[in-house]
Protein backbone atom coordinates (compact mmCIF):
# COMPACT_ATOMS: atom_id res chain seq x y z
CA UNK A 1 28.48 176.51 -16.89
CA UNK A 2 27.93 176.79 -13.04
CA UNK A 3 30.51 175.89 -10.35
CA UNK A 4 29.13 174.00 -7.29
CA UNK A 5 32.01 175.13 -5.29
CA UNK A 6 34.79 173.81 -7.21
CA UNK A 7 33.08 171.67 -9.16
CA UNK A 8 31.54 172.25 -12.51
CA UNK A 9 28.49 171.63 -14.25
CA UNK A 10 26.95 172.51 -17.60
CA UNK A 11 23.59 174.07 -17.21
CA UNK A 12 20.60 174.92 -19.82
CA UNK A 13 17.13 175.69 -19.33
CA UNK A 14 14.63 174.73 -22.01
CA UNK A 15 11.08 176.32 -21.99
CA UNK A 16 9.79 172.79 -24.66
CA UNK A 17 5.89 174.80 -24.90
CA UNK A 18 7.33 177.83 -26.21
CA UNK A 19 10.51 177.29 -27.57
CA UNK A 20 11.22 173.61 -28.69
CA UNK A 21 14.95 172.94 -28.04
CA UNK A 22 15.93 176.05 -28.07
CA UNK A 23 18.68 176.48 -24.93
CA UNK A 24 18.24 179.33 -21.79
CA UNK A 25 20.61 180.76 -19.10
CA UNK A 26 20.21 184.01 -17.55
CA UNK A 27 16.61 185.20 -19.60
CA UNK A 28 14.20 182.82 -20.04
CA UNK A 29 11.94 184.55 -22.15
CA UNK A 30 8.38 183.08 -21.29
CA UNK A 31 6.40 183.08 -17.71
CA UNK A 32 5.44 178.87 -18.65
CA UNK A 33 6.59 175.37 -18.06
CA UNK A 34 10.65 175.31 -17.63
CA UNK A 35 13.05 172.23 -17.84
CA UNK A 36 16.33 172.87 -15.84
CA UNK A 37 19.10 170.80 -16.84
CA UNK A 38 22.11 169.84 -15.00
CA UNK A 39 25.41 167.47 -17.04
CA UNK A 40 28.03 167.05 -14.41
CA UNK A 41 31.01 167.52 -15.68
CA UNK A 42 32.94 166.12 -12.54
CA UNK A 43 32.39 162.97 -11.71
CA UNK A 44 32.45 163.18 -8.06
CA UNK A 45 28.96 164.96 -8.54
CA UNK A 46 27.57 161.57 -9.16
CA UNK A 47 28.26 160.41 -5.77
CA UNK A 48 26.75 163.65 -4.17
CA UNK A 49 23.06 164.27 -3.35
CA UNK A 50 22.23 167.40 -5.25
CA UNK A 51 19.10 169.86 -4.38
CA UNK A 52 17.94 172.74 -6.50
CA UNK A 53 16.18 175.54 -5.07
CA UNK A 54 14.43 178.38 -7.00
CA UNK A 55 13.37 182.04 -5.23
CA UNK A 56 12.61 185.17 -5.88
CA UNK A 57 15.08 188.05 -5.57
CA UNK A 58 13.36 189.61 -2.89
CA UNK A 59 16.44 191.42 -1.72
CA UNK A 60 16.99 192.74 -5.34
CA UNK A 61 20.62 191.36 -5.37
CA UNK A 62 20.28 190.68 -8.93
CA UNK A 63 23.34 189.55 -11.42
CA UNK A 64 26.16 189.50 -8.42
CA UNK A 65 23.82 187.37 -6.15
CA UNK A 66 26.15 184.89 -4.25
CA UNK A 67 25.70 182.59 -0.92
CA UNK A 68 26.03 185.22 1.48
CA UNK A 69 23.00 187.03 -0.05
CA UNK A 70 21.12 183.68 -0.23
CA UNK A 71 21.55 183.08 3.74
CA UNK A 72 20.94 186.91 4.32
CA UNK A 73 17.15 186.08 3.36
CA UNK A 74 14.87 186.52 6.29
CA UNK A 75 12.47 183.85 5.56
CA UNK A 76 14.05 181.60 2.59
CA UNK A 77 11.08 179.46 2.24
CA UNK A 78 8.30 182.21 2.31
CA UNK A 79 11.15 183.24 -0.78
CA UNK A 80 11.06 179.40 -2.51
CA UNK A 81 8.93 178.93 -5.57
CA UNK A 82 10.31 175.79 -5.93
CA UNK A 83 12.59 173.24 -4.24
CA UNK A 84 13.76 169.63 -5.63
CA UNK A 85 14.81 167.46 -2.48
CA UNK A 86 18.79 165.84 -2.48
CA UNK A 87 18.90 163.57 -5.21
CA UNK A 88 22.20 161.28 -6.80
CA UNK A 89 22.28 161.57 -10.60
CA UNK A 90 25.00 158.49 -11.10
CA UNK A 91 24.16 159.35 -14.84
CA UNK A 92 25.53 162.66 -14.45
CA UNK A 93 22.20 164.43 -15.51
CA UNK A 94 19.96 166.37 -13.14
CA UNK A 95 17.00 167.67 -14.30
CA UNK A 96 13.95 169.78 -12.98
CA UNK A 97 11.11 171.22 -13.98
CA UNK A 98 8.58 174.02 -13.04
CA UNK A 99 5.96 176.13 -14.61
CA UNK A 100 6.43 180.29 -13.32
CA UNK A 101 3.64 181.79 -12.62
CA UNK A 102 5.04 185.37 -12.27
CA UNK A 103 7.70 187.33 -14.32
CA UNK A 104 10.28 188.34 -12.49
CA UNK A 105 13.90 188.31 -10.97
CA UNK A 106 14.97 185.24 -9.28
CA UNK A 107 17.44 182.99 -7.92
CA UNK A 108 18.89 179.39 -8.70
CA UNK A 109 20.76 177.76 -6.08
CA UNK A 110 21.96 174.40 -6.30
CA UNK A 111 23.43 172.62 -3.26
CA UNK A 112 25.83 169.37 -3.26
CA UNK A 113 26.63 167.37 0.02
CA UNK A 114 30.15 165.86 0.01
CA UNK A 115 29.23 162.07 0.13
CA UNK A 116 31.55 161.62 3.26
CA UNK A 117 31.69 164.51 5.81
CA UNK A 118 29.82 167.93 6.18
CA UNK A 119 30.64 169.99 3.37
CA UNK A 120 28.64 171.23 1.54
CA UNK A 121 29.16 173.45 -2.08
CA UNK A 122 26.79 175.69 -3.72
CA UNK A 123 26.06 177.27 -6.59
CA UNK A 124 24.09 180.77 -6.92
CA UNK A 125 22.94 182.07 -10.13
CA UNK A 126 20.43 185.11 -11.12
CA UNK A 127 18.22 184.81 -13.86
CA UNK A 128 14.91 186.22 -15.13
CA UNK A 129 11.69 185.01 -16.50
CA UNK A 130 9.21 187.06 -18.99
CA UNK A 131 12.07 189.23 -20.98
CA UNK A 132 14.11 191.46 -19.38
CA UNK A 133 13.65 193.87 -16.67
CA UNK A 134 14.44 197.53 -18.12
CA UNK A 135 14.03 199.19 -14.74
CA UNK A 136 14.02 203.00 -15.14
CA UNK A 137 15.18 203.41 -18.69
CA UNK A 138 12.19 204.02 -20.26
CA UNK A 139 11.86 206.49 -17.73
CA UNK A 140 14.92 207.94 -18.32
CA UNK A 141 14.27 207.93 -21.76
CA UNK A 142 11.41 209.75 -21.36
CA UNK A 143 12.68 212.28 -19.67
CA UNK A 144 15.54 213.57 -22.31
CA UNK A 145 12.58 213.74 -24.67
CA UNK A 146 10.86 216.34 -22.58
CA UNK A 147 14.05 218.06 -22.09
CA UNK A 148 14.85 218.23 -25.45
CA UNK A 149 11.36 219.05 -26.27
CA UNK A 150 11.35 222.16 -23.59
CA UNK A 151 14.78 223.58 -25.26
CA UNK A 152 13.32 223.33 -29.05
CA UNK A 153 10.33 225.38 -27.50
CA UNK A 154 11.91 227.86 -25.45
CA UNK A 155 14.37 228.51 -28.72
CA UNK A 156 11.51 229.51 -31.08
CA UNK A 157 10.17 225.82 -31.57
CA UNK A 158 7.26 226.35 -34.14
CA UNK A 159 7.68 229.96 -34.06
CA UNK A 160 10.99 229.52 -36.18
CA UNK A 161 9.22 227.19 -38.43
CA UNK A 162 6.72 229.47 -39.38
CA UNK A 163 8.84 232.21 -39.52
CA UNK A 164 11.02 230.46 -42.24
CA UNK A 165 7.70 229.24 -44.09
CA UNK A 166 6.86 232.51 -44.27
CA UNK A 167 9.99 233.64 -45.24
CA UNK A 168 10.04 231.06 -48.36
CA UNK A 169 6.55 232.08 -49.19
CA UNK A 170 7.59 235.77 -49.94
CA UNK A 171 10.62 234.78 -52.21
């Protein structure tokens, strides 16, 4: 579910090349062909000319990206990958598709237009393409091997080994 301001929508992504019918949110697991899919649940989103707008999370935002953030972006279209013009859905599905190139972190932000005055309500949503970004874990990980591995040696390590080898050997 997403809500365009305060109204709601239920959204999938489907990756058909790679993974049939199986439904996406927040990982989409393959960099490849991606069908985003929009059912309003409100009606009053059929009356509204809805865009969708994909870019990249150059400002590392991540999870807890909202508006602000999206408007803080220096150049937002150097940032697009991908941008579907206003469109009405009177059936009350939007879809969209596009093929990523790059894995990555990015942003979905879908825009409605009230059908009779200025305002406007959005909806801004992180998500990320090619598995999961683990960051410095593995790093981190890495490290508390070495450390443990340092503190074995410095107490004896193999020394201790042998010495009880040894010790078993004689009895």
């Amino acid at each position: 579910m997403i809500n365009i301001g305060y109204l709601t929508a239920h959204f999938t992504v489907y990756q058909p090349e790679s993974s049939a019918s199986r439904e996406f949110c927040e990982d989409i697991p393959e960099v490849s062909d991606s069908v985003f899919v929009m059912e309003y649940l409100h009606d009053f989103l059929r009356q509204m000319p809805v865009d969708f707008r994909i870019i990249r999370d150059v400002n590392d935002v991540g999870e807890f990206a909202s508006w602000e953030d999206v408007q803080a972006i220096d150049d937002l279209e150097a940032a697009t990958v991908y941008y579907k013009p206003p469109a009405i859905e009177a059936n009350g599905n939007y879809t969209a598709e596009y093929g990523f190139q790059d894995k990555g972190t990015y942003i979905g932000v879908v825009t409605a237009q009230h059908p009779d005055d200025e305002r406007q309500y959005q909806a801004v949503f992180y998500f990320q393409v090619g598995g999961p970004d683990l960051g410095t874990i593995p790093v981190f990980i890495g490290l508390l091997i070495l450390l443990q591995l340092g503190y074995w040696l410095s107490n004896g390590g193999w020394r201790r080994i042998r010495d009880r080898a040894e010790r078993s050997e004689a009895n």
